[in-house]
Protein backbone atom coordinates (compact mmCIF):
# COMPACT_ATOMS: atom_id res chain seq x y z
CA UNK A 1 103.69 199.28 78.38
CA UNK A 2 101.76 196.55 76.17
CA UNK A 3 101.24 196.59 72.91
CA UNK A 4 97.92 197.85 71.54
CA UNK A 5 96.20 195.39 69.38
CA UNK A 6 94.97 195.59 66.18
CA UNK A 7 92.50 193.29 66.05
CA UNK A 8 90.55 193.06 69.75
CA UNK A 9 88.26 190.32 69.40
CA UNK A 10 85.56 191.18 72.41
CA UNK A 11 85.76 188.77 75.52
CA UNK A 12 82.29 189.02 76.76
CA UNK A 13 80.36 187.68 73.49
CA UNK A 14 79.76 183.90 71.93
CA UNK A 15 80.07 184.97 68.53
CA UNK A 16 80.60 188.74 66.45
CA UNK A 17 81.08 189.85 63.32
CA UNK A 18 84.20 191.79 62.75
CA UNK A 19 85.52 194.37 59.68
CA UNK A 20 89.07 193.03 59.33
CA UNK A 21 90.90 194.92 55.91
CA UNK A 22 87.65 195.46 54.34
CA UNK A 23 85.79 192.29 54.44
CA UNK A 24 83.10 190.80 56.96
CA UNK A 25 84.36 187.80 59.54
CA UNK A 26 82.01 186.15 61.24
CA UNK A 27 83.61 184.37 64.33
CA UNK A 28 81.15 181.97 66.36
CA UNK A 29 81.51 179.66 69.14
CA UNK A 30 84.55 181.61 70.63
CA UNK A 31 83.63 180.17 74.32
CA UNK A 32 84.66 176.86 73.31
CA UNK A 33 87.39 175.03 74.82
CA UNK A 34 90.02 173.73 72.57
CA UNK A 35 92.45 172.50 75.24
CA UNK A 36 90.47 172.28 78.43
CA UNK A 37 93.33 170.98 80.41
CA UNK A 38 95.42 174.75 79.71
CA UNK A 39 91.83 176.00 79.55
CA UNK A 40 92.14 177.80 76.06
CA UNK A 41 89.13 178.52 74.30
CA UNK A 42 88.66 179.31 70.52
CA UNK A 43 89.05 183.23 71.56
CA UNK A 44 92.19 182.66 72.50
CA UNK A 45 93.70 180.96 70.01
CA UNK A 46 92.41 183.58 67.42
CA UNK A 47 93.39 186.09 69.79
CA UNK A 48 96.89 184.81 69.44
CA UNK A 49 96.91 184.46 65.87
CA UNK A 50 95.28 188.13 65.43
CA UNK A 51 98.12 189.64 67.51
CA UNK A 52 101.27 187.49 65.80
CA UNK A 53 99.78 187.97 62.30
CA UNK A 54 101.94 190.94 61.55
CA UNK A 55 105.23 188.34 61.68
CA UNK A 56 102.90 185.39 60.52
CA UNK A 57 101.51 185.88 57.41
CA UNK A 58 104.19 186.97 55.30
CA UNK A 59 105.59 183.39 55.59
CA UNK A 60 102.38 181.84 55.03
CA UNK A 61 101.03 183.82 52.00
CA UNK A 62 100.21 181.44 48.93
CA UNK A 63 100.73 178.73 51.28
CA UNK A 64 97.76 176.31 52.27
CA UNK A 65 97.26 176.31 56.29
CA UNK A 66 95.34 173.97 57.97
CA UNK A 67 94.86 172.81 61.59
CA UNK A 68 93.92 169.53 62.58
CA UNK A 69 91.88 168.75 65.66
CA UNK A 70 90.91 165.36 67.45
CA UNK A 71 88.28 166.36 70.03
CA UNK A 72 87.61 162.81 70.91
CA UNK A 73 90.93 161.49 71.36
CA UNK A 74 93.34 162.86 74.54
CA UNK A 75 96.29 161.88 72.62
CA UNK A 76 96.04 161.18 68.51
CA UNK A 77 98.75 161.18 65.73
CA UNK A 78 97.91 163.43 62.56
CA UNK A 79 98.45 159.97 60.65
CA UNK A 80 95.19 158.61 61.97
C-alpha cells in the first residue's frame, strides 16, 4: 500500500495556493518543464520535495539551499 501524502499538490491546475504549517504558498507555473527530455515539470519536482521533506529538512535547517538552473544551455557547469 502507498504512502499517503502530506502535502498533495493538485495535478490538474497551473498554479494554487496552498496552507502548508500555517502560512500561505503560492505555487505558479507548475506545468512547466524543467527537464523535458525525462519530461519533469515543476509539479514534480515539488512533488518530490513535498513527499521527502520529512527526512530532508532536518539536515537542511539553518542551512542556505539554492538550485541553479540553465534553461538555455543542454549541458552547463555551475562555474559559468
Amino acid at each position: 500500500m502507498p504512502a499517503t501524502r502530506a502535502i498533495r499538490i493538485p495535478e490538474n491546475e497551473s498554479d494554487v495556493e496552498l496552507t502548508i504549517g500555517g502560512k500561505r504558498v503560492k505555487l505558479t507555473n507548475l506545468d512547466k518543464l524543467f527537464w523535458r527530455d525525462a519530461g519533469i515539470t515543476k509539479r514534480d519536482l515539488l512533488q518530490y520535495y513535498a513527499d521527502v521533506s520529512p527526512a530532508l529538512l532536518p539536515h537542511l535547517r539553518d542551512r542556505a539551499m539554492v538550485m541553479k538552473r540553465y534553461p538555455t544551455a543542454r549541458r552547463a557547469s555551475a562555474s559559468s
